[in-house]
Protein backbone atom coordinates (compact mmCIF):
# COMPACT_ATOMS: atom_id res chain seq x y z
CA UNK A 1 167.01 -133.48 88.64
CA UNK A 2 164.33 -132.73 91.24
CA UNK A 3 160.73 -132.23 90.07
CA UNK A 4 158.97 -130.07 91.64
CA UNK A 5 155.19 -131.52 91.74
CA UNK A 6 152.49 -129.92 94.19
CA UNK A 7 151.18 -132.56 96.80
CA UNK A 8 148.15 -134.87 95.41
CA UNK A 9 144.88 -133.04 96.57
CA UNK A 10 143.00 -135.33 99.26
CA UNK A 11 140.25 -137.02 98.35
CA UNK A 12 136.74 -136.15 98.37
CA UNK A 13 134.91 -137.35 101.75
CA UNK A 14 132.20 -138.00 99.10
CA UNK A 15 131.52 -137.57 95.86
CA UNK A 16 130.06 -133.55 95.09
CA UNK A 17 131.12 -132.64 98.72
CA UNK A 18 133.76 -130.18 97.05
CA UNK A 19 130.68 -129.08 94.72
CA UNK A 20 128.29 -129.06 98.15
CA UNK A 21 131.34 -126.42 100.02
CA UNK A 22 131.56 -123.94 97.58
CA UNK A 23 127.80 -123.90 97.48
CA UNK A 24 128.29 -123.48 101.25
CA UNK A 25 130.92 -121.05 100.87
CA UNK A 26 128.65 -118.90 98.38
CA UNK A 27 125.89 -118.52 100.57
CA UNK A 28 128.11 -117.98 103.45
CA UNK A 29 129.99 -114.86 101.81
CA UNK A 30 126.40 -113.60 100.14
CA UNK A 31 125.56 -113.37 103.68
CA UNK A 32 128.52 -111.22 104.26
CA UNK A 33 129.68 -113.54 106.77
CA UNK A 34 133.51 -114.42 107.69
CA UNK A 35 134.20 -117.89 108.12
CA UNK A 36 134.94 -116.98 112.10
CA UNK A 37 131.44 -115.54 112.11
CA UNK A 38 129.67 -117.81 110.80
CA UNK A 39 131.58 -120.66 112.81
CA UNK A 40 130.86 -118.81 115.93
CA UNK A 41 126.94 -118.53 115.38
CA UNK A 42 127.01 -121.63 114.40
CA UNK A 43 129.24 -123.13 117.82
CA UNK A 44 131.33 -124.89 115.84
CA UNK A 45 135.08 -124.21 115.33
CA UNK A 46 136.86 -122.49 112.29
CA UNK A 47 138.53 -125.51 111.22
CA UNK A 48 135.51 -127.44 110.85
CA UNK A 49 133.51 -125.08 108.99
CA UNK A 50 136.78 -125.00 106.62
CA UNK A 51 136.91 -128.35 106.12
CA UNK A 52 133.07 -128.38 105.13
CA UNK A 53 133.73 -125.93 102.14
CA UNK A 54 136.89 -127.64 101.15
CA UNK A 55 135.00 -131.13 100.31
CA UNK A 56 136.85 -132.93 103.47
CA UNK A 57 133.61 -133.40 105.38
CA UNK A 58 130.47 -133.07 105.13
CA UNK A 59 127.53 -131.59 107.77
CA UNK A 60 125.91 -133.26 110.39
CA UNK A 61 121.97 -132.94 110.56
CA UNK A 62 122.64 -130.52 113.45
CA UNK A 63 125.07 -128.52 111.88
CA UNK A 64 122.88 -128.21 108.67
CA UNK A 65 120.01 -126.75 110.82
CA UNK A 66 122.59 -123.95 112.66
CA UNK A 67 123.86 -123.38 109.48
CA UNK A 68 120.54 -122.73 107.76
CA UNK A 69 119.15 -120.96 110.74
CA UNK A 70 122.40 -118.24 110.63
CA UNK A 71 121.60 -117.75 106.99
CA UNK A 72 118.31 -116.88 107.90
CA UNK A 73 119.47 -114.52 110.60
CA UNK A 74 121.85 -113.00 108.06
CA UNK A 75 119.75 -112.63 105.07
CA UNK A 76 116.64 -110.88 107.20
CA UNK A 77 119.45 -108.72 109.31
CA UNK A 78 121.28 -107.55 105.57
CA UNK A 79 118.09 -107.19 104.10
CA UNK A 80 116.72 -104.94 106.67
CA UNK A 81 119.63 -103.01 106.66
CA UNK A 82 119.35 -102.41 103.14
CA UNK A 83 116.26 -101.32 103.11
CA UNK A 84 116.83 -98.68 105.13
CA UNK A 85 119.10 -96.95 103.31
CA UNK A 86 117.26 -96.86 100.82
């Protein structure tokens, strides 16, 4: 008989790191930005970003600081816009 058993999921590059992505990925989609967008303001490619909010890696200093400075962008962009239609 063959069992059918899904792969073994790859380990965590550190412990919390798949905690630390979806806290990533949170802020990223309450900032009503795609994963392309946000790669792309941040200069960094899809696949990396991806593998940040899957646990498989974890920022660099520099990556950190583009990725907090889009958020801000974002945040002050979506919260003008909401307050104007208002």
């Amino acid at each position: 008989m063959i069992s059918h058993t899904p792969p073994p999921k790859p380990p965590e590059h550190e412990p919390g790191a798949r905690a630390f992505g979806e806290t990533i990925m949170g802020r990223r989609m309450q900032a009503f930005c795609t994963l392309r967008m946000c790669a792309e303001l941040m200069g960094m490619s899809m696949t990396d970003l991806s593998a940040v909010e899957q646990g498989a890696r974890g920022f660099t200093p520099d990556e950190r600081e583009r990725f907090e400075a889009v958020m801000r962008s974002r945040t002050n962009s979506t919260t003008a816009i909401e307050g104007a239609s208002k």
